[in-house]
Protein backbone atom coordinates (compact mmCIF):
# COMPACT_ATOMS: atom_id res chain seq x y z
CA UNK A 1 0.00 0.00 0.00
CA UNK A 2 1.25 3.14 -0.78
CA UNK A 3 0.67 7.00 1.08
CA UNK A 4 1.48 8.44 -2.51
CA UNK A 5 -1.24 11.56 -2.71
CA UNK A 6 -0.97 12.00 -6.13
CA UNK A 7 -4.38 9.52 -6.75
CA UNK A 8 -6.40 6.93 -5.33
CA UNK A 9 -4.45 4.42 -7.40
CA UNK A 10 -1.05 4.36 -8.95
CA UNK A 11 -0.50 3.27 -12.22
CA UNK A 12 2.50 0.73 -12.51
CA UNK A 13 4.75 -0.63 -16.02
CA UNK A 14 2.19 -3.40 -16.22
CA UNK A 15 -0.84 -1.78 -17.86
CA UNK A 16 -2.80 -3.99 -16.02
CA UNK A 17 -1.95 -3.39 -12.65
CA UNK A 18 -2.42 -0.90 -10.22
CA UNK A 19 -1.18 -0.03 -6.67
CA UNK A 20 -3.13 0.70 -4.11
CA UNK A 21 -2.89 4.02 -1.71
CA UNK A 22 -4.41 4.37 1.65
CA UNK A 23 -6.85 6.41 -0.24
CA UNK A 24 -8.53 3.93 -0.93
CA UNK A 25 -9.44 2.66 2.47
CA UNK A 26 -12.98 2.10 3.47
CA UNK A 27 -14.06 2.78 6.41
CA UNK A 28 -15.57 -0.74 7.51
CA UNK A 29 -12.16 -2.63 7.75
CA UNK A 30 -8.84 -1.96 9.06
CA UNK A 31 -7.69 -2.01 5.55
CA UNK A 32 -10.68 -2.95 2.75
CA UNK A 33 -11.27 -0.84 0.00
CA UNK A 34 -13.90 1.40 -0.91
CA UNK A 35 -16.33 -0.27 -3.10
CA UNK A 36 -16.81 3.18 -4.82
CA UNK A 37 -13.31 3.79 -5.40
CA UNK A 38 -12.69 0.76 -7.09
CA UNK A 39 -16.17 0.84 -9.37
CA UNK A 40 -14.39 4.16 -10.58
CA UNK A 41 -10.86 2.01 -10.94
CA UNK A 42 -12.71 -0.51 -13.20
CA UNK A 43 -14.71 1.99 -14.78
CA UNK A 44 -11.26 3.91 -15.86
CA UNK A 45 -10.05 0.40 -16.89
CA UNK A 46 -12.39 -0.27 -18.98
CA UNK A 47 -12.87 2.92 -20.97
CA UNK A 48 -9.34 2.14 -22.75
CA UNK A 49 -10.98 -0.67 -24.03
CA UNK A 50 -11.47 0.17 -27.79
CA UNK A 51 -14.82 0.23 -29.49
CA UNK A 52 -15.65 -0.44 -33.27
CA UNK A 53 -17.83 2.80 -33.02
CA UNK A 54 -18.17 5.69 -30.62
CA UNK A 55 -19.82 3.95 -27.69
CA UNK A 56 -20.63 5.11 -24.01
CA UNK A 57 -21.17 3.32 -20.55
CA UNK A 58 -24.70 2.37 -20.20
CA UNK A 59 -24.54 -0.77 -17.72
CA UNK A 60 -22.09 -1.25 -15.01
CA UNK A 61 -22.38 -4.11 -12.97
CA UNK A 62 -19.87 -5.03 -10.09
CA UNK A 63 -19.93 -8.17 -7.62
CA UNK A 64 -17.73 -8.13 -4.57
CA UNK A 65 -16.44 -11.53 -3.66
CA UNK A 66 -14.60 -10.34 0.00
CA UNK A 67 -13.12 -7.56 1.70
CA UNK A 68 -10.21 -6.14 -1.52
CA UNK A 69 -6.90 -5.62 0.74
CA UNK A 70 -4.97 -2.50 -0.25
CA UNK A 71 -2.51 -4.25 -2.69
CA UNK A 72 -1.55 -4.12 -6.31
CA UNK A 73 -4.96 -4.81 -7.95
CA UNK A 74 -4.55 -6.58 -11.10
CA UNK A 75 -7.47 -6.00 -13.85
CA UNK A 76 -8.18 -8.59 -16.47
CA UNK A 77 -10.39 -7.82 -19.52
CA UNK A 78 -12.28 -9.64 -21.83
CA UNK A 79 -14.08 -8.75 -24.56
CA UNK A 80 -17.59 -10.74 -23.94
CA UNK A 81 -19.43 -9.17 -27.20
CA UNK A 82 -17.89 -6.88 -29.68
CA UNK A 83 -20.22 -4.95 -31.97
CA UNK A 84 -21.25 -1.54 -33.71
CA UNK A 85 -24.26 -1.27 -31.49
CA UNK A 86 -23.61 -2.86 -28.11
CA UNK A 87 -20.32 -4.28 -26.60
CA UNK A 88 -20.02 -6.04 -23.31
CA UNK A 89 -16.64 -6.42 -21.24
CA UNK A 90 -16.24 -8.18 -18.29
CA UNK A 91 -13.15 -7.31 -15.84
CA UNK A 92 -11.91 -9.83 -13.00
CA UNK A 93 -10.07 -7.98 -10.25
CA UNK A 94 -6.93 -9.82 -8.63
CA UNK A 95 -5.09 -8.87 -5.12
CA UNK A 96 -2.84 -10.87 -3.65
CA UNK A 97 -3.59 -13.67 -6.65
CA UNK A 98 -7.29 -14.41 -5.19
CA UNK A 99 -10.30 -12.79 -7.72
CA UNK A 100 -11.69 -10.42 -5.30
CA UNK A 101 -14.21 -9.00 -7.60
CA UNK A 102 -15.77 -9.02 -10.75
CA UNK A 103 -17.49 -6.07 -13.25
CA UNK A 104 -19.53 -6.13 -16.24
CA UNK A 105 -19.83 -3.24 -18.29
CA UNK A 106 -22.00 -3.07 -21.39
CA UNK A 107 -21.49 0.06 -23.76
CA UNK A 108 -24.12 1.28 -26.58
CA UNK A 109 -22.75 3.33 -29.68
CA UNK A 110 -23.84 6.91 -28.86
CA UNK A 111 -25.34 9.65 -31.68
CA UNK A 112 -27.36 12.06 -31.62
CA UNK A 113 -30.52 10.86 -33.10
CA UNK A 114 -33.55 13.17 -31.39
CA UNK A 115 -36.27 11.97 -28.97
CA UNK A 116 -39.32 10.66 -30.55
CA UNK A 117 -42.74 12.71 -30.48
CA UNK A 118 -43.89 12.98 -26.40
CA UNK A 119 -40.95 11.80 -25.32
CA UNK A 120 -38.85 14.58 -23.02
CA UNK A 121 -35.21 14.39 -20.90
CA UNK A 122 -36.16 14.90 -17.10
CA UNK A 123 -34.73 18.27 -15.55
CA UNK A 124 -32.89 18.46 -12.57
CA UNK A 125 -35.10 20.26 -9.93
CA UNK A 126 -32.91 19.65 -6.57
CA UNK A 127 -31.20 22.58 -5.12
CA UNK A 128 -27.80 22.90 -6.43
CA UNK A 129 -24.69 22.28 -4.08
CA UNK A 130 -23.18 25.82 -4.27
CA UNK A 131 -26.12 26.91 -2.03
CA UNK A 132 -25.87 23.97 0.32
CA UNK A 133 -23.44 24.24 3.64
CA UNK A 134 -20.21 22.60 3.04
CA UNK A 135 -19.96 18.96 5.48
CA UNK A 136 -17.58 18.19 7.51
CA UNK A 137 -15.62 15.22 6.01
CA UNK A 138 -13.44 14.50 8.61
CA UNK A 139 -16.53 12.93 10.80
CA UNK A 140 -18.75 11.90 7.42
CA UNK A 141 -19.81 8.30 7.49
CA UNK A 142 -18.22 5.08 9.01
CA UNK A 143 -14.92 4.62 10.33
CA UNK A 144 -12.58 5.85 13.06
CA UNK A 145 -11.34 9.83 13.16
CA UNK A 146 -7.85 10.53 11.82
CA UNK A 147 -7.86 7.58 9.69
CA UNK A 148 -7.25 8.51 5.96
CA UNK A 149 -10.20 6.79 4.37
CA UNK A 150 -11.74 7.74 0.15
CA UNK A 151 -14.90 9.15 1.79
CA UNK A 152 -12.85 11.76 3.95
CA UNK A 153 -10.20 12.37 2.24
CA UNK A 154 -11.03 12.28 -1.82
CA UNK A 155 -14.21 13.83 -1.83
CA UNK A 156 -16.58 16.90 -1.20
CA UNK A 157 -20.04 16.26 -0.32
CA UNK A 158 -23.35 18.72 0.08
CA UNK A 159 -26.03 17.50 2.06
CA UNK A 160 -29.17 18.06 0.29
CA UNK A 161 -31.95 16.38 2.59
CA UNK A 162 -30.69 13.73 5.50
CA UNK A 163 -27.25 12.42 5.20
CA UNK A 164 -25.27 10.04 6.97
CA UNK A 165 -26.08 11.12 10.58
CA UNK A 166 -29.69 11.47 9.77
CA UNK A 167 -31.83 8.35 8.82
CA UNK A 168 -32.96 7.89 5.27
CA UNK A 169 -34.37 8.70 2.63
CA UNK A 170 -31.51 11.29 1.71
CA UNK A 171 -30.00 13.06 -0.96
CA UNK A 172 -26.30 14.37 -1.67
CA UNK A 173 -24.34 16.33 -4.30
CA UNK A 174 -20.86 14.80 -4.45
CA UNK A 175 -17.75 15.75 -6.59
CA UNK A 176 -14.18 14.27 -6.23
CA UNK A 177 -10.98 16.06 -4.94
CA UNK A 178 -8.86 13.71 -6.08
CA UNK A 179 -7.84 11.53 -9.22
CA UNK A 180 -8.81 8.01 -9.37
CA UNK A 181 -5.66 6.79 -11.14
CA UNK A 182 -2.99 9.20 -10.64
CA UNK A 183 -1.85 11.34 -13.81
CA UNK A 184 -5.27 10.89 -14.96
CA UNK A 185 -8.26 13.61 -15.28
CA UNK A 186 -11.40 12.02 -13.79
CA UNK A 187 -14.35 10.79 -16.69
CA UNK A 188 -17.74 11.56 -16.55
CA UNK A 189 -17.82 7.91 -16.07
CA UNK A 190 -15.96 7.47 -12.70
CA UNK A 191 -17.71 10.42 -11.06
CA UNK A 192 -20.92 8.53 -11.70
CA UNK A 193 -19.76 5.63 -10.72
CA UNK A 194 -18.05 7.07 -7.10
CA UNK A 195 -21.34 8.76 -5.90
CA UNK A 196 -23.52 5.29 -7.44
CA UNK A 197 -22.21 3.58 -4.77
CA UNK A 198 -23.76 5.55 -1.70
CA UNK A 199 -27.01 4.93 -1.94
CA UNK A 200 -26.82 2.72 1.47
CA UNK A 201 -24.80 5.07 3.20
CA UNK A 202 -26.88 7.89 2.61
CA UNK A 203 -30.05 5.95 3.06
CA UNK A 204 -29.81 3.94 5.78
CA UNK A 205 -33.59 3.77 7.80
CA UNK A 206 -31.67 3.33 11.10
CA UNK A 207 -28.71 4.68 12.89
CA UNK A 208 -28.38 2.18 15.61
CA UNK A 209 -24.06 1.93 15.64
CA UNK A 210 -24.42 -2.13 16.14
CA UNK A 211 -25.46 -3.18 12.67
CA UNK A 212 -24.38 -2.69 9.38
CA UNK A 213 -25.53 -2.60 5.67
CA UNK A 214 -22.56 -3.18 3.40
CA UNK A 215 -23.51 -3.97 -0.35
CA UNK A 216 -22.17 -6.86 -2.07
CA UNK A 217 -22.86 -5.47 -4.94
CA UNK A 218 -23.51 -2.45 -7.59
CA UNK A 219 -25.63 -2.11 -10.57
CA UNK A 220 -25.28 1.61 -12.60
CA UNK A 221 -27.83 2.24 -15.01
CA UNK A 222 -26.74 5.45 -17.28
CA UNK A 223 -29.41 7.29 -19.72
CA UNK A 224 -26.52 9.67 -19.80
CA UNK A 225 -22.58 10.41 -18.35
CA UNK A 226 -22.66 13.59 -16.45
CA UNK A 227 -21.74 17.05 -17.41
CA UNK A 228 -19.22 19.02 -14.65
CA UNK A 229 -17.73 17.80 -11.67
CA UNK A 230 -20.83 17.79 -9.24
CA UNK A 231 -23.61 14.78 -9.44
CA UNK A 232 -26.26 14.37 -7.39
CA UNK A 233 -27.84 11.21 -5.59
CA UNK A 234 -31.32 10.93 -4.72
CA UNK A 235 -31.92 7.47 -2.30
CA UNK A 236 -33.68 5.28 -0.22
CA UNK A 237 -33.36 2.02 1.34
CA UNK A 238 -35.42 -1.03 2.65
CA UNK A 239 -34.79 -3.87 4.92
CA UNK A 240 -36.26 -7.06 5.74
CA UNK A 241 -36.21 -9.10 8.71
CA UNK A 242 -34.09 -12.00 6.78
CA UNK A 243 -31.09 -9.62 7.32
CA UNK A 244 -31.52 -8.41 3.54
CA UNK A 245 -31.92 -4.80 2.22
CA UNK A 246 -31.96 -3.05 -0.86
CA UNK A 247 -30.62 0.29 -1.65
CA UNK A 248 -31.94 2.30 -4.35
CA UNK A 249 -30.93 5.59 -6.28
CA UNK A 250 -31.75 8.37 -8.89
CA UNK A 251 -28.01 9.96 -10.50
CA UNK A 252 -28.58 13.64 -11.40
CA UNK A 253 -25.86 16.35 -12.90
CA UNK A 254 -26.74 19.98 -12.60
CA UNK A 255 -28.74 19.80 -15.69
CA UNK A 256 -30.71 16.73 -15.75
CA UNK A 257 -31.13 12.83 -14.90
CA UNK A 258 -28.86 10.95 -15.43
CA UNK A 259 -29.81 7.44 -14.19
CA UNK A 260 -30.15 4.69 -11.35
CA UNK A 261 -28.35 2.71 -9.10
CA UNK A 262 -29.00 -0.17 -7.24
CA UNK A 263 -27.36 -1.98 -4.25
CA UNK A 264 -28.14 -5.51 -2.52
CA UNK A 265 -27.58 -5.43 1.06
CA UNK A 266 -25.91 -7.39 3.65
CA UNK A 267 -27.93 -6.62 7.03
CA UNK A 268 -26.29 -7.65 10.21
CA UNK A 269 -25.29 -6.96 13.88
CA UNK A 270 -21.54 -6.28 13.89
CA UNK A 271 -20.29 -9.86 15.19
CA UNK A 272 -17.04 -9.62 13.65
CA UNK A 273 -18.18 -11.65 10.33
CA UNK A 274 -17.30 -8.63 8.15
CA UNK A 275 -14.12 -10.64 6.78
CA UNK A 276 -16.00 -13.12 5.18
């Protein structure tokens, strides 16, 4: 693991590989990664996969096998359908030689081709984050204080209704501080992705400190990548009694939607089982 502040991840000679900085800590684990710093990581990846035709991100789909240790993560791609309409790629993520996770990503050619007659692009009607107060990082969400972690330390956040210290339904306007892979501007992309994945934290219909609601997973649906460095996320959550949960979310830029995320949740007392 490296303290290097120039990104959340350092590229290496292997094209493929990446090293890890503390920046990427979570805030559940001594040392785990952030599942939305490494959706952006995989979402970077992947965009320097070529295309036969200009294509964008449409579908991004990411399944966490265990806790991802802050070591050199190595990304392998494969090209599961090439096309001039629709190509899938699927990305396995290695640490320490064990897959720890696994992404699919499907990509539709993009033009400009009108909307059809009734058909309109929903505006963005939330209050925008330069008239929201400024939070507080350094006590935002899980995890111990003075611990660098990529929700303190990579982003800023605006509170738009709830938060993390009130319970859910809540809204946020997030932008990142810091590059995903070092030496490399952010894409519209990886901001999406980095906000997609706090729909539970935002969300969460209780605040008692004993249990927890990780996600195993992350779906991204995008009408659209957004414009600027600010998105917005609009979510809610719901638990059952079987110690399941589901996290859902609207994406918004400053303009207009942009699309929906979805998280499955783990619900659980902490027991110390979070390894698994």
């Amino acid at each position: 693991m490296s303290a290097d502040s120039s990104g959340v991840y350092l590229p290496t000679s292997d094209p493929t590989v990446y090293e890890s900085t503390e920046f990427a800590n979570a805030g559940w684990y001594d040392e785990g990664q952030h599942g939305g710093a490494l959706a952006a990581l995989i979402g970077g990846h992947m965009e320097m996969v070529e295309t036969i035709v200009p294509m964008q991100a449409t579908r991004f789909t990411l399944e966490l096998f265990r806790v991802v240790p802050l070591v050199p993560l190595t990304l392998k791609t494969r090209i599961v359908r090439q096309g001039k309409r629709i190509q899938v790629t699927a990305v396995s993520v290695f640490g320490a030689g064990v897959e720890v996770a696994q992404a699919l990503v499907q990509r539709l050619r993009i033009e400009e081709i009108g909307l059809p007659d009734g058909a309109t692009e929903e505006p963005n009607r939330l209050p925008g984050p330069e008239g929201l107060p400024l939070i507080d990082v350094d006590s935002w969400g899980h995890g111990p204080e003075g611990k660098v972690m990529f929700h303190r330390n990579c982003i800023e956040v605006r509170e738009i209704e709830g938060g993390f210290h009130l319970p859910g339904p809540g809204s946020i306007w997030m932008r990142l501080d810091m590059p995903i892979i070092a030496d490399q501007e952010n894409s519209a992309l990886q901001k999406a992705l980095v906000i997609a994945d706090f729909c539970n934290g935002v969300s969460r219909p209780s605040l008692a400190p004993d249990w927890v609601f990780m996600n195993p997973d992350l779906t991204v649906n995008l009408n659209r990548l957004p414009v600027g460095d600010w998105v917005a996320l609009k979510a809610e959550s719901a638990y059952a009694a079987t110690g399941r949960g589901i996290a859902t979310g609207t994406l918004w830029d400053l303009h207009r939607f942009l699309g929906r995320s979805t998280q499955t949740l783990y619900v659980d007392r902490i027991n110390g089982r979070l390894s698994d």
